[in-house]
PDB file of N, CA and C in Angstrom:
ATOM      1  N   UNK A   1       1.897   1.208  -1.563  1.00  0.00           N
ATOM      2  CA  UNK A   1       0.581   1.213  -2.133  1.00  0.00           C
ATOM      3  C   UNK A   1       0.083  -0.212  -2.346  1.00  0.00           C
ATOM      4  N   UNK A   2       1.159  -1.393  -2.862  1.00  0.00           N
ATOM      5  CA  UNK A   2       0.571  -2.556  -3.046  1.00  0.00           C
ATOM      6  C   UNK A   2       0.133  -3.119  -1.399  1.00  0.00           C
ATOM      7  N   UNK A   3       0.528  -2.914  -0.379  1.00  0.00           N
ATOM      8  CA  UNK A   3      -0.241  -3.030   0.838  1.00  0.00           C
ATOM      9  C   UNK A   3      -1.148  -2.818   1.234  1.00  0.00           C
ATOM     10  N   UNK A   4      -1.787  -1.149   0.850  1.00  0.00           N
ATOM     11  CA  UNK A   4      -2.677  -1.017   1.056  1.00  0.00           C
ATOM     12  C   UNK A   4      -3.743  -1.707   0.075  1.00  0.00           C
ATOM     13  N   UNK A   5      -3.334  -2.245  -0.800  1.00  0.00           N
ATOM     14  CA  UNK A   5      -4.626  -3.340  -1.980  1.00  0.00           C
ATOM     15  C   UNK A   5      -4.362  -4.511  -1.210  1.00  0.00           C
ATOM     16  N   UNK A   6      -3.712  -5.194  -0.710  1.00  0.00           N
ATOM     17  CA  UNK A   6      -3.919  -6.149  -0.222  1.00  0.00           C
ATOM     18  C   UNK A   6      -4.324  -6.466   0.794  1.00  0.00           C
ATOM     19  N   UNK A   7      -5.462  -5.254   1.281  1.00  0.00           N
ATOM     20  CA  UNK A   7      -6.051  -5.631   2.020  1.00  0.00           C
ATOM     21  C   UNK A   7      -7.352  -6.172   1.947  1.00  0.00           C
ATOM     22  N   UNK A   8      -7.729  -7.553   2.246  1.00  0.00           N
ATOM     23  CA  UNK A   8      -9.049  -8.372   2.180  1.00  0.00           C
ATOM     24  C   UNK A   8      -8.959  -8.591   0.275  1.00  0.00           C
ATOM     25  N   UNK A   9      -7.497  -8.464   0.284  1.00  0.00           N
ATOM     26  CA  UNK A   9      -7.632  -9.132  -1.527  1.00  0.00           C
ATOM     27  C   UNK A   9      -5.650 -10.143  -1.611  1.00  0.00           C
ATOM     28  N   UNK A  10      -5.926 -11.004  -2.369  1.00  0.00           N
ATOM     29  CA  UNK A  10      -4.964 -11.953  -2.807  1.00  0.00           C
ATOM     30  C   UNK A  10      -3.551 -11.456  -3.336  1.00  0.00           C
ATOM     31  N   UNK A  11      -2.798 -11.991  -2.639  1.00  0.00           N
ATOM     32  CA  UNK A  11      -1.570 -11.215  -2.977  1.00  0.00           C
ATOM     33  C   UNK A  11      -1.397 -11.303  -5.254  1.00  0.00           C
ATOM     34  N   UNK A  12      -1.922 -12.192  -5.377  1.00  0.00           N
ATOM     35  CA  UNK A  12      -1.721 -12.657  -6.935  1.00  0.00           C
ATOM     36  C   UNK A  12      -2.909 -11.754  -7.417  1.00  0.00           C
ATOM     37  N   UNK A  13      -3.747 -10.829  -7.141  1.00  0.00           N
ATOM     38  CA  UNK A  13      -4.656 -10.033  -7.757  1.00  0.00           C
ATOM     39  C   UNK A  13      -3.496  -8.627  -7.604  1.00  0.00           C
ATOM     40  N   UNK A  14      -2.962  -8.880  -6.455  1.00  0.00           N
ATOM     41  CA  UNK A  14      -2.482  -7.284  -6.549  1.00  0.00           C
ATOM     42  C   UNK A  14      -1.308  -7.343  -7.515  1.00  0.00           C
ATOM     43  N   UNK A  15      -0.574  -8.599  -7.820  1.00  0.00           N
ATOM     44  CA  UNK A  15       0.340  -8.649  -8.463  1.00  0.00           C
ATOM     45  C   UNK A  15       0.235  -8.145  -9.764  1.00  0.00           C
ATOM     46  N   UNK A  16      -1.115  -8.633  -9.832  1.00  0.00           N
ATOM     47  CA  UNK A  16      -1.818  -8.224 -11.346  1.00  0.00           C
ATOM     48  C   UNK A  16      -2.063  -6.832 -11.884  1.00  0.00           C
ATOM     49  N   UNK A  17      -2.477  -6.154 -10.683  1.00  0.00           N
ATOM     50  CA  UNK A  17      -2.579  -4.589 -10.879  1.00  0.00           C
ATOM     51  C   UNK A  17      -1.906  -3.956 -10.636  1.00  0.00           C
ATOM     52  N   UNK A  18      -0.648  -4.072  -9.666  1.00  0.00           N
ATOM     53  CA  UNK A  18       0.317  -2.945  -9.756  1.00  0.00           C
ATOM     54  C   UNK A  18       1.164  -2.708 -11.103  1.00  0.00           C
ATOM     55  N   UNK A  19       1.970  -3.659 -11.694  1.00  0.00           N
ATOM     56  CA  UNK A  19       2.454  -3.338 -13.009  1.00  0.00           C
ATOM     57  C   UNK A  19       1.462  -2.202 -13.644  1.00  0.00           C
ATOM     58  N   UNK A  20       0.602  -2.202 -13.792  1.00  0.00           N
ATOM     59  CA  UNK A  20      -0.419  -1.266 -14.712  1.00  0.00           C
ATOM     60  C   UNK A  20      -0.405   0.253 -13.775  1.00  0.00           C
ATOM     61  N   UNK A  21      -0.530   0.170 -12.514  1.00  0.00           N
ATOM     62  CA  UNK A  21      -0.601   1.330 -11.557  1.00  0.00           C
ATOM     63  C   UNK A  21       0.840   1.627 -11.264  1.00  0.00           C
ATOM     64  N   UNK A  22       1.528   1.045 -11.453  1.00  0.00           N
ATOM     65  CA  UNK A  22       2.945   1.474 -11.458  1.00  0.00           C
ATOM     66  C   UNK A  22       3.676   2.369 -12.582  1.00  0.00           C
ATOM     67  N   UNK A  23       3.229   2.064 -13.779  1.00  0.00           N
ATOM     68  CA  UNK A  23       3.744   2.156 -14.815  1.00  0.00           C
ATOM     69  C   UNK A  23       3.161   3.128 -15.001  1.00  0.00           C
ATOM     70  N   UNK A  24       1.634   3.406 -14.701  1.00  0.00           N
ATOM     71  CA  UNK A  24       1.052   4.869 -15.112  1.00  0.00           C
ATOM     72  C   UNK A  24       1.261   6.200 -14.365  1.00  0.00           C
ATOM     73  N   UNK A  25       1.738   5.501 -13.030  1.00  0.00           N
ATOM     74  CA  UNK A  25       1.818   6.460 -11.598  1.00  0.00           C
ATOM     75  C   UNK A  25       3.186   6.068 -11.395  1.00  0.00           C
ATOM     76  N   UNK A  26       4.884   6.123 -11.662  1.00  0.00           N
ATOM     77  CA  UNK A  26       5.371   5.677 -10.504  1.00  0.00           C
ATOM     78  C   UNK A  26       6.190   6.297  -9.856  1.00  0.00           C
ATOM     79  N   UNK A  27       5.390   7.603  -9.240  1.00  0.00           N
ATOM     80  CA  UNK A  27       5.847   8.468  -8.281  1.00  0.00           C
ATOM     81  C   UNK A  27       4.553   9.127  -7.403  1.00  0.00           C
ATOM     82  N   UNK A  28       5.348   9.049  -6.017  1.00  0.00           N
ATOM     83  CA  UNK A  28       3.951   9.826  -5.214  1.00  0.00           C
ATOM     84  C   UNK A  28       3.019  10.957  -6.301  1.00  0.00           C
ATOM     85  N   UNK A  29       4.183  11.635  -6.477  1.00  0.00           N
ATOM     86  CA  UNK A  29       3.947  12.987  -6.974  1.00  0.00           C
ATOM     87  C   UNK A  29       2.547  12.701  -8.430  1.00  0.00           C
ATOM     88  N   UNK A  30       2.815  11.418  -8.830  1.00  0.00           N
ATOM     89  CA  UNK A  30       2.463  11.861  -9.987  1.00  0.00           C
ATOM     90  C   UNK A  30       0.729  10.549  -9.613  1.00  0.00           C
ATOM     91  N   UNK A  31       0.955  10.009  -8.486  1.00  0.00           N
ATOM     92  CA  UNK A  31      -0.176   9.153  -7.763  1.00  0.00           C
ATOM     93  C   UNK A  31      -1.178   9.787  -7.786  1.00  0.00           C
ATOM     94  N   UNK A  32      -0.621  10.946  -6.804  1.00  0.00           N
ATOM     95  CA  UNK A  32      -1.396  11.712  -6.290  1.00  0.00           C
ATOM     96  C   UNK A  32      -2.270  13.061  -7.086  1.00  0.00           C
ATOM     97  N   UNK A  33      -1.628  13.532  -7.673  1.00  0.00           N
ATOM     98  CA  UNK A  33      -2.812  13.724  -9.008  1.00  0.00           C
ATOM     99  C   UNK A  33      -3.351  12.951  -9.713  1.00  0.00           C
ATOM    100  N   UNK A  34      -3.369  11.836 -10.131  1.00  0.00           N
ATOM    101  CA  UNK A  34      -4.270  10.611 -10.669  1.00  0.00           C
ATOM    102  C   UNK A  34      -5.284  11.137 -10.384  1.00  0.00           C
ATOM    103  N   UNK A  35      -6.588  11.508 -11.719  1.00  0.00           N
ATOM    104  CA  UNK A  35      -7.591  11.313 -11.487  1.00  0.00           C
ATOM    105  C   UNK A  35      -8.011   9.830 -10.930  1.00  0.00           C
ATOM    106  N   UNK A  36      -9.314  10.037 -10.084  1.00  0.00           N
ATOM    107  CA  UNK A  36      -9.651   9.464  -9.145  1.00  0.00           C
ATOM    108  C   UNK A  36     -10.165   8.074  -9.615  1.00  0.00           C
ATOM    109  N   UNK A  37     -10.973   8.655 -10.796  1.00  0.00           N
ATOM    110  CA  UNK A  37     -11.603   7.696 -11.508  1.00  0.00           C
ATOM    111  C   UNK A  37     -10.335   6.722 -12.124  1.00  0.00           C
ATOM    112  N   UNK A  38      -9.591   7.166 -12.327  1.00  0.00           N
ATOM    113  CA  UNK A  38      -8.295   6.184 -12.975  1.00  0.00           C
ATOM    114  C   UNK A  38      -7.464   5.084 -12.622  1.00  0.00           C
ATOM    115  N   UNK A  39      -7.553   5.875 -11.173  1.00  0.00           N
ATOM    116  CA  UNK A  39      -6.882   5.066  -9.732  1.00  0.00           C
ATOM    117  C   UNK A  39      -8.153   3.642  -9.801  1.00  0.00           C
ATOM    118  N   UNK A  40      -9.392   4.271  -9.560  1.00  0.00           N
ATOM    119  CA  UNK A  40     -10.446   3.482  -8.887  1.00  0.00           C
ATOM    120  C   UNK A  40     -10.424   2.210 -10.672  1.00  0.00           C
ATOM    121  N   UNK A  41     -10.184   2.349 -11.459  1.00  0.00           N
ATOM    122  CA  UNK A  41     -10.328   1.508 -13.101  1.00  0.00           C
ATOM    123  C   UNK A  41      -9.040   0.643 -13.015  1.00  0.00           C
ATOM    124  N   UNK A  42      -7.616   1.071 -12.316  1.00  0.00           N
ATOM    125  CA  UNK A  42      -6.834   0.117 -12.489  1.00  0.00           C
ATOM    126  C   UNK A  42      -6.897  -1.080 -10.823  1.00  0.00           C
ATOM    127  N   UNK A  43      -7.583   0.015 -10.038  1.00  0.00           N
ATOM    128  CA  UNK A  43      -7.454  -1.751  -9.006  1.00  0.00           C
ATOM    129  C   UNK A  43      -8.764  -2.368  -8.349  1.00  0.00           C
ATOM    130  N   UNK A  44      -9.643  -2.065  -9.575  1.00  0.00           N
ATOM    131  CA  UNK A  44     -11.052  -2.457  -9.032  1.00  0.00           C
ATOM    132  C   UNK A  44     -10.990  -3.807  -9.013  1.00  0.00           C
ATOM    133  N   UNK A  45     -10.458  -4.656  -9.303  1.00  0.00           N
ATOM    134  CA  UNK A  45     -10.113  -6.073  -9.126  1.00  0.00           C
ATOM    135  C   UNK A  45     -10.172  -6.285  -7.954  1.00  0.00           C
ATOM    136  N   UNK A  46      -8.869  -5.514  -7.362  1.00  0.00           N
ATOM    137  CA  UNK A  46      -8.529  -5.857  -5.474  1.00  0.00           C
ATOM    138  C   UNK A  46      -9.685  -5.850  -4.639  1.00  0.00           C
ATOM    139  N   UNK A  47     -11.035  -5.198  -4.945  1.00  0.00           N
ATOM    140  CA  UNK A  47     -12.279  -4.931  -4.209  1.00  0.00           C
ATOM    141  C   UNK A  47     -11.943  -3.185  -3.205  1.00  0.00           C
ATOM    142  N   UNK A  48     -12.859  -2.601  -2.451  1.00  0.00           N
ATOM    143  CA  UNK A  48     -13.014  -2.498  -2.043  1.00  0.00           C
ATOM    144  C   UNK A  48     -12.379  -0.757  -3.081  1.00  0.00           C
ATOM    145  N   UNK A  49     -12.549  -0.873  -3.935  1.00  0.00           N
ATOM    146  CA  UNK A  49     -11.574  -0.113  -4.870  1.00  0.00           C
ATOM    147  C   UNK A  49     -11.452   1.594  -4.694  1.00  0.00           C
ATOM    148  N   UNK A  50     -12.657   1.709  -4.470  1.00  0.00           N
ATOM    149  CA  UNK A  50     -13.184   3.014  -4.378  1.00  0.00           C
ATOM    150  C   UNK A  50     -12.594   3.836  -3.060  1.00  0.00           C
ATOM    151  N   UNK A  51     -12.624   2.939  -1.975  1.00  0.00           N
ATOM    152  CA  UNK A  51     -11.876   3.442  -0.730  1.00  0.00           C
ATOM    153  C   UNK A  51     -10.814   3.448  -1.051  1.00  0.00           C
ATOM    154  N   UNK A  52      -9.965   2.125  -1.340  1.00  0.00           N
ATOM    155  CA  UNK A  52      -8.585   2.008  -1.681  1.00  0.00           C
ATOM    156  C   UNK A  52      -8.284   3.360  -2.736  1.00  0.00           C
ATOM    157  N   UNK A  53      -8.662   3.348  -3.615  1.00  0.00           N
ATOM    158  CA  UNK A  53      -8.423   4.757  -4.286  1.00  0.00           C
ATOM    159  C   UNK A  53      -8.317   5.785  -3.381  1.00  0.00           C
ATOM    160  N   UNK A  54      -9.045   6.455  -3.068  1.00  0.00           N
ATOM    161  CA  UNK A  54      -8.983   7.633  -1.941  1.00  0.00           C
ATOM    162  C   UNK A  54      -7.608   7.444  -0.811  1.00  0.00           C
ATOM    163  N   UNK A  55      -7.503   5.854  -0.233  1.00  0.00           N
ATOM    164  CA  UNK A  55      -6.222   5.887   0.529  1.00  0.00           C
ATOM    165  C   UNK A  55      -5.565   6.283  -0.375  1.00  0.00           C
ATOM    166  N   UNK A  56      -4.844   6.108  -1.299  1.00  0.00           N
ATOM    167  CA  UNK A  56      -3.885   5.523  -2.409  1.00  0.00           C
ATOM    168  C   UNK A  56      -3.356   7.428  -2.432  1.00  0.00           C
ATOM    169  N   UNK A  57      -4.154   7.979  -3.052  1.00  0.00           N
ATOM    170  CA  UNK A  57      -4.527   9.292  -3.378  1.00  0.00           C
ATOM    171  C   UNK A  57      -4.154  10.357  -2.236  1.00  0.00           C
ATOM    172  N   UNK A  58      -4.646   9.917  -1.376  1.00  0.00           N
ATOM    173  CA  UNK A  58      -4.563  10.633   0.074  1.00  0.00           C
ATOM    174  C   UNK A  58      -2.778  10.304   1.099  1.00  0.00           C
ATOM    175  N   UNK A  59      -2.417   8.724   0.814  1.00  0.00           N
ATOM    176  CA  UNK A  59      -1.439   8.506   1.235  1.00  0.00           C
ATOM    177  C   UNK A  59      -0.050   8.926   0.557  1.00  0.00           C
ATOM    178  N   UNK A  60       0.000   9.041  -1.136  1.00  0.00           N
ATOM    179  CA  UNK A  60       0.617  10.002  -1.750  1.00  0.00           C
ATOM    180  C   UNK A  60       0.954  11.614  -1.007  1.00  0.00           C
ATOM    181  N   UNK A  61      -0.373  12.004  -1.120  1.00  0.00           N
ATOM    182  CA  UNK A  61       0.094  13.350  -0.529  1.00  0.00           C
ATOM    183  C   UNK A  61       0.652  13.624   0.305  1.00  0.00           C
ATOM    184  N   UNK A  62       0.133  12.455   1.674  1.00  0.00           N
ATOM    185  CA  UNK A  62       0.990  12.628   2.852  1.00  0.00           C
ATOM    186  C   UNK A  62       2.348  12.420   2.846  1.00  0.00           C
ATOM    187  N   UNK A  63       3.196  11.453   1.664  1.00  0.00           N
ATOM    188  CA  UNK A  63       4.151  11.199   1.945  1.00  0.00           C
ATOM    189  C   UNK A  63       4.745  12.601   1.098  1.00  0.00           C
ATOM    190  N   UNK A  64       4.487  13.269   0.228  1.00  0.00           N
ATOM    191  CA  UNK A  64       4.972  14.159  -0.276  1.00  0.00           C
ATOM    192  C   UNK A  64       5.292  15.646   0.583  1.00  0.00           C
ATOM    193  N   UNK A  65       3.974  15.831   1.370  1.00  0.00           N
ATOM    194  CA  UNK A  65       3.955  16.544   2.497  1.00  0.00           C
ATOM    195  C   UNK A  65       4.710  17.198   3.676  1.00  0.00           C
ATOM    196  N   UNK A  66       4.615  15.444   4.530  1.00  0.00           N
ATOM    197  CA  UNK A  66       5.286  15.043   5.559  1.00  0.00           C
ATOM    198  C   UNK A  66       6.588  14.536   5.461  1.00  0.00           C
ATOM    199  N   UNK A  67       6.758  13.995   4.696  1.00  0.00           N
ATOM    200  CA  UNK A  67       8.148  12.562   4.198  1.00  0.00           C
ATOM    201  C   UNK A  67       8.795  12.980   2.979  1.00  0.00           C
ATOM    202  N   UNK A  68       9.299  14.271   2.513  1.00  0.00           N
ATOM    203  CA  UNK A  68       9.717  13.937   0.751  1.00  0.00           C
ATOM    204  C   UNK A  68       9.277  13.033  -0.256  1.00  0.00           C
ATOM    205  N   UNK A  69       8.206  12.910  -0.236  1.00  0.00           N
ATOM    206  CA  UNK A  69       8.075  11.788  -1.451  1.00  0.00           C
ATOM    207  C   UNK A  69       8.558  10.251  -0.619  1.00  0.00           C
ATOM    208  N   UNK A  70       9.656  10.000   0.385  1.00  0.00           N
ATOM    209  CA  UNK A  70       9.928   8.949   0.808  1.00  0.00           C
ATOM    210  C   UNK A  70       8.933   8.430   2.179  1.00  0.00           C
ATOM    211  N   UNK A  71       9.223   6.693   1.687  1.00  0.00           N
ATOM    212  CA  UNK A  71       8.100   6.152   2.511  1.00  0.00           C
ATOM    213  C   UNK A  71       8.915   5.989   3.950  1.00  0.00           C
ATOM    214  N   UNK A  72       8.588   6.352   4.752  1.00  0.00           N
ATOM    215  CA  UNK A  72       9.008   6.571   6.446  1.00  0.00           C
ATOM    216  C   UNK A  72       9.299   5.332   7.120  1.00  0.00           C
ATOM    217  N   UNK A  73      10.318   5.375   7.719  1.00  0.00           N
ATOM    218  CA  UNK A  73      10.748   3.858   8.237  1.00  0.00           C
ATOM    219  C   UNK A  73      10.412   3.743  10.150  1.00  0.00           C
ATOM    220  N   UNK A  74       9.754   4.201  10.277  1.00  0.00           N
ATOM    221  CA  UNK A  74       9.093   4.494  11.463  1.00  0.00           C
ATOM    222  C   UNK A  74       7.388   3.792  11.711  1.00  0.00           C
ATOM    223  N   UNK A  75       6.785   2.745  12.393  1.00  0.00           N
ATOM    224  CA  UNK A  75       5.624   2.621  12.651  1.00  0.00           C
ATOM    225  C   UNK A  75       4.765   4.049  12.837  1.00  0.00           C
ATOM    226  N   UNK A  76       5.058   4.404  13.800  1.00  0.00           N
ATOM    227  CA  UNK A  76       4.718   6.224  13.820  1.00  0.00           C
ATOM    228  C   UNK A  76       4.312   6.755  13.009  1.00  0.00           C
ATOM    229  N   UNK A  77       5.621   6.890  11.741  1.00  0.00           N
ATOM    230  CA  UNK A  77       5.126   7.964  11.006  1.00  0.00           C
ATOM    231  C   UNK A  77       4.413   7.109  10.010  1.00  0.00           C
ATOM    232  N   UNK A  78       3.990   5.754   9.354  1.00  0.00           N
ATOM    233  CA  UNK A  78       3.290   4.688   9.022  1.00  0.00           C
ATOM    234  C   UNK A  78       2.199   4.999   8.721  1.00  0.00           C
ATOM    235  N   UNK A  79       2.156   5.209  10.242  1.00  0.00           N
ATOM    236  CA  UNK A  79       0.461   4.872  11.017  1.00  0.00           C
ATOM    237  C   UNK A  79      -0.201   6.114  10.252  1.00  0.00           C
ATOM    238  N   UNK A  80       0.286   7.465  10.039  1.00  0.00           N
ATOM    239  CA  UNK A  80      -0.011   8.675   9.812  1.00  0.00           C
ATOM    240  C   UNK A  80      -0.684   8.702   8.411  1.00  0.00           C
ATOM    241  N   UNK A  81      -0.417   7.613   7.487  1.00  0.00           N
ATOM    242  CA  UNK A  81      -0.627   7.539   6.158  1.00  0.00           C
ATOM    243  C   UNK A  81      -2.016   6.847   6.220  1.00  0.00           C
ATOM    244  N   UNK A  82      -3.342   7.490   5.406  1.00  0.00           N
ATOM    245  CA  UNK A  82      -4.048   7.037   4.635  1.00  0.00           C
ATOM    246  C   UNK A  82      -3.990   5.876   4.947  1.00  0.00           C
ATOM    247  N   UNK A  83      -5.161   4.323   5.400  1.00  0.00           N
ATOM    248  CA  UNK A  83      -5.561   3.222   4.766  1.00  0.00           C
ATOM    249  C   UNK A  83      -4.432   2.223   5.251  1.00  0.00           C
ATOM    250  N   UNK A  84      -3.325   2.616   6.378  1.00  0.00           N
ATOM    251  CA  UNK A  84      -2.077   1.996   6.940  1.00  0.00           C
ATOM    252  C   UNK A  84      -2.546   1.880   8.365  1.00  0.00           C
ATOM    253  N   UNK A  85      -2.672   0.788   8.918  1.00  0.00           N
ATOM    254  CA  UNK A  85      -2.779   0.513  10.472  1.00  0.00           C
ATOM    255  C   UNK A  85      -1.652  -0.551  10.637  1.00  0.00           C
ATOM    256  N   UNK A  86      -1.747  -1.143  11.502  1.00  0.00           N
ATOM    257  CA  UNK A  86      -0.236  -1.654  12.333  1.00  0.00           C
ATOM    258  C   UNK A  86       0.254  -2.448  11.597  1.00  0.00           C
ATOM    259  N   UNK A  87      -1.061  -3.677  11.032  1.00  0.00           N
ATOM    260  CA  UNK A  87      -0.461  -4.664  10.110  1.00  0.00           C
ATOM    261  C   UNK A  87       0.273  -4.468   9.081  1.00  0.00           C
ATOM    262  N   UNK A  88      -0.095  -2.952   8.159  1.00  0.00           N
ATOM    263  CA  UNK A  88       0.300  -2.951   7.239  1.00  0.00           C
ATOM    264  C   UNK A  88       1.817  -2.330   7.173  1.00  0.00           C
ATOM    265  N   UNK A  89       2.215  -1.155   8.755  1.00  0.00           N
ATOM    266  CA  UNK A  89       2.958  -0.660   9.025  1.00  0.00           C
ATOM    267  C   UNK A  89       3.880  -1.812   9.113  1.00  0.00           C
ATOM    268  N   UNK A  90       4.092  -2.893   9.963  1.00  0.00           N
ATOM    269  CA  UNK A  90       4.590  -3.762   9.995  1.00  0.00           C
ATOM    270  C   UNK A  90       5.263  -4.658   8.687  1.00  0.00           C
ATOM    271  N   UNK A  91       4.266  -5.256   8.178  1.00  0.00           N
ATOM    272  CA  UNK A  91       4.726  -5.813   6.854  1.00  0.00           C
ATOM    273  C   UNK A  91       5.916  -4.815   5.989  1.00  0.00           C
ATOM    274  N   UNK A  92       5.348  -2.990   5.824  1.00  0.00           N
ATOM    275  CA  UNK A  92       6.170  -2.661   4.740  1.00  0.00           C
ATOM    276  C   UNK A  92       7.775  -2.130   6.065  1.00  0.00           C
ATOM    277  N   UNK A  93       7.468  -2.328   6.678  1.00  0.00           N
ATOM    278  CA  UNK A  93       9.213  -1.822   7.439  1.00  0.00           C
ATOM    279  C   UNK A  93       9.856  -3.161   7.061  1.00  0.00           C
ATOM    280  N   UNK A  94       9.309  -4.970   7.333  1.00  0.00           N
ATOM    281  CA  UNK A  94       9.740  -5.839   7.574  1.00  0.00           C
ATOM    282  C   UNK A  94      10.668  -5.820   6.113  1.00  0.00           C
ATOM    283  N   UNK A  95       9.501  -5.921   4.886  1.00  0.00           N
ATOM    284  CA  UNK A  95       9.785  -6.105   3.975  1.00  0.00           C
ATOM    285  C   UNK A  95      10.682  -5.106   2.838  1.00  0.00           C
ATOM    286  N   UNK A  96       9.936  -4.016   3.353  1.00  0.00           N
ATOM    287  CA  UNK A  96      10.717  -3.263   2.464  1.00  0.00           C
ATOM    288  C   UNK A  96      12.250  -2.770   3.065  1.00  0.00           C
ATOM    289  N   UNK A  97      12.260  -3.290   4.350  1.00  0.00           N
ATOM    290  CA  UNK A  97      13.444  -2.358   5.161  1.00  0.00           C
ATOM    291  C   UNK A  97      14.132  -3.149   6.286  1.00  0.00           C
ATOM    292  N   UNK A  98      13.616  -4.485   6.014  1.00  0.00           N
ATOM    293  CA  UNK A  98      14.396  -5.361   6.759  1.00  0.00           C
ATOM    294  C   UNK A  98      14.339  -4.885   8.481  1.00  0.00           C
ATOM    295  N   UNK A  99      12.776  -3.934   8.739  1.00  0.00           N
ATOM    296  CA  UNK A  99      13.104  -3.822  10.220  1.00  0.00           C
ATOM    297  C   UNK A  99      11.737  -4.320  10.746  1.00  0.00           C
ATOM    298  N   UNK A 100      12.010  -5.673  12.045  1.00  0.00           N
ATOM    299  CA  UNK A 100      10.930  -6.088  12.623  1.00  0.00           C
ATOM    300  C   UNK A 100      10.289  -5.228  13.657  1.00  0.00           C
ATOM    301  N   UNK A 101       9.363  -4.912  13.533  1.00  0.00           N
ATOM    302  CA  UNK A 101       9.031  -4.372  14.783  1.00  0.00           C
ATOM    303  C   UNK A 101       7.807  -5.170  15.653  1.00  0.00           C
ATOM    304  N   UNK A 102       7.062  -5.809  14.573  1.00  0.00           N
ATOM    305  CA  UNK A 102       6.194  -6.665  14.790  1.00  0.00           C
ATOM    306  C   UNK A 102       5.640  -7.773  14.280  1.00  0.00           C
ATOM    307  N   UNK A 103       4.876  -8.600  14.453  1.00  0.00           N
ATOM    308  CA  UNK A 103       4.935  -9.620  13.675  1.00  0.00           C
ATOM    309  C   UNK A 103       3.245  -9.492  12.690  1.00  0.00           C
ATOM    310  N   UNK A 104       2.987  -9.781  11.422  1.00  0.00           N
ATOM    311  CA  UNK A 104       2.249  -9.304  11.075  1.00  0.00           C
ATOM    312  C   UNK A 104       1.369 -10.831  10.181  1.00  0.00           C
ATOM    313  N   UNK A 105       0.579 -11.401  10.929  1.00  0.00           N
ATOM    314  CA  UNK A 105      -0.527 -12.746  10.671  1.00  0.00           C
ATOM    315  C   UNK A 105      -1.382 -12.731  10.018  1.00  0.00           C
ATOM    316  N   UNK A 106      -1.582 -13.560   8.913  1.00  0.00           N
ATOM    317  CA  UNK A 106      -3.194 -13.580   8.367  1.00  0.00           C
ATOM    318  C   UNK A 106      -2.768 -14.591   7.081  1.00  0.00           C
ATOM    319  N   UNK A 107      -3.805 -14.343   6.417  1.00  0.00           N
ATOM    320  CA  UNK A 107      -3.614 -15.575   5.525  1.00  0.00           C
ATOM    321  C   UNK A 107      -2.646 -15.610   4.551  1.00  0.00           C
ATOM    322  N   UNK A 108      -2.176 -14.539   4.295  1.00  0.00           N
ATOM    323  CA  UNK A 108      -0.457 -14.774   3.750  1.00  0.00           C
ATOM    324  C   UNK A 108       0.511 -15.305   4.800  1.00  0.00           C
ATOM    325  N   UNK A 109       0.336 -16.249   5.482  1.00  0.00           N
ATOM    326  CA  UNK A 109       1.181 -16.986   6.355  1.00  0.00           C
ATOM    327  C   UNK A 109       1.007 -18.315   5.919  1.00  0.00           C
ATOM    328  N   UNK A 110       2.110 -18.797   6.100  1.00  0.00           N
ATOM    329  CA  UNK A 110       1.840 -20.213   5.233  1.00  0.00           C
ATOM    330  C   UNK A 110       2.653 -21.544   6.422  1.00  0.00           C
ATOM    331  N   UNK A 111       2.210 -22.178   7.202  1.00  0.00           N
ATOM    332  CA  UNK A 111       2.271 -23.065   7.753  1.00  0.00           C
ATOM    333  C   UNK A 111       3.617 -24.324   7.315  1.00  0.00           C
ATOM    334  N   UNK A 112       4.540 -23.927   7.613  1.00  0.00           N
ATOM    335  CA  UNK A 112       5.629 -25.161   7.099  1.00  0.00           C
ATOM    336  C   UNK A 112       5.432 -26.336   8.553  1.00  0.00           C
ATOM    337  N   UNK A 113       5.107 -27.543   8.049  1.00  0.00           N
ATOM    338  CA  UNK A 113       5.358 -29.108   8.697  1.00  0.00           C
ATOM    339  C   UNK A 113       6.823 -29.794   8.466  1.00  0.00           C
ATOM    340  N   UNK A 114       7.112 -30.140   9.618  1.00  0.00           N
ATOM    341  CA  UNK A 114       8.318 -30.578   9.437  1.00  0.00           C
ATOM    342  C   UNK A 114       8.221 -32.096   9.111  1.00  0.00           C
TER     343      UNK A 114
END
């Protein structure tokens, strides 16, 4: 879920709002009933909040659905979730699961000079 807020928002804004969305939600199960309005009050910071809510909401269910409650270690089944396209598929296998499949660019890349 913190992926999908970070999209077109600062990794240090989302840092800010997940503790609060974590702590109130921290299970698909219990995401995904989140009134809507509740979802949309804790990450209106990140922008774009109102959509992001609806992914958030919508990508819960799918994983409860499709996946047990667990997040899928597959680009494939990724892609299938709510508000997740390649970049984001990418980042959470890399990160959360130590598997590359692709390489994933943008301004959280940080340029080391030797």
């Amino acid at each position: 879920m913190a992926t999908i807020l970070s999209a077109q928002c600062t990794d240090v804004m989302v840092n800010r709002v997940t503790p609060e969305l974590f702590e109130r939600y921290p299970v698909p199960e219990k995401m995904a009933e989140a009134p809507l309005r509740n979802l949309e009050r804790i990450i209106r910071p990140c922008g774009y909040y109102r959509q992001k809510a609806r992914y958030i909401k919508e990508s819960c269910r799918k994983l409860i659905e499709s996946f047990g409650g667990k997040v899928p270690k597959t680009i494939e089944e990724l892609l299938q979730l709510p508000g997740v396209a390649r970049k984001t598929a990418n980042v959470v296998l890399s990160v959360a699961f130590g598997i590359n499949e692709g390489i994933a660019v943008d301004t959280h890349v940080v340029q080391n000079s030797a």
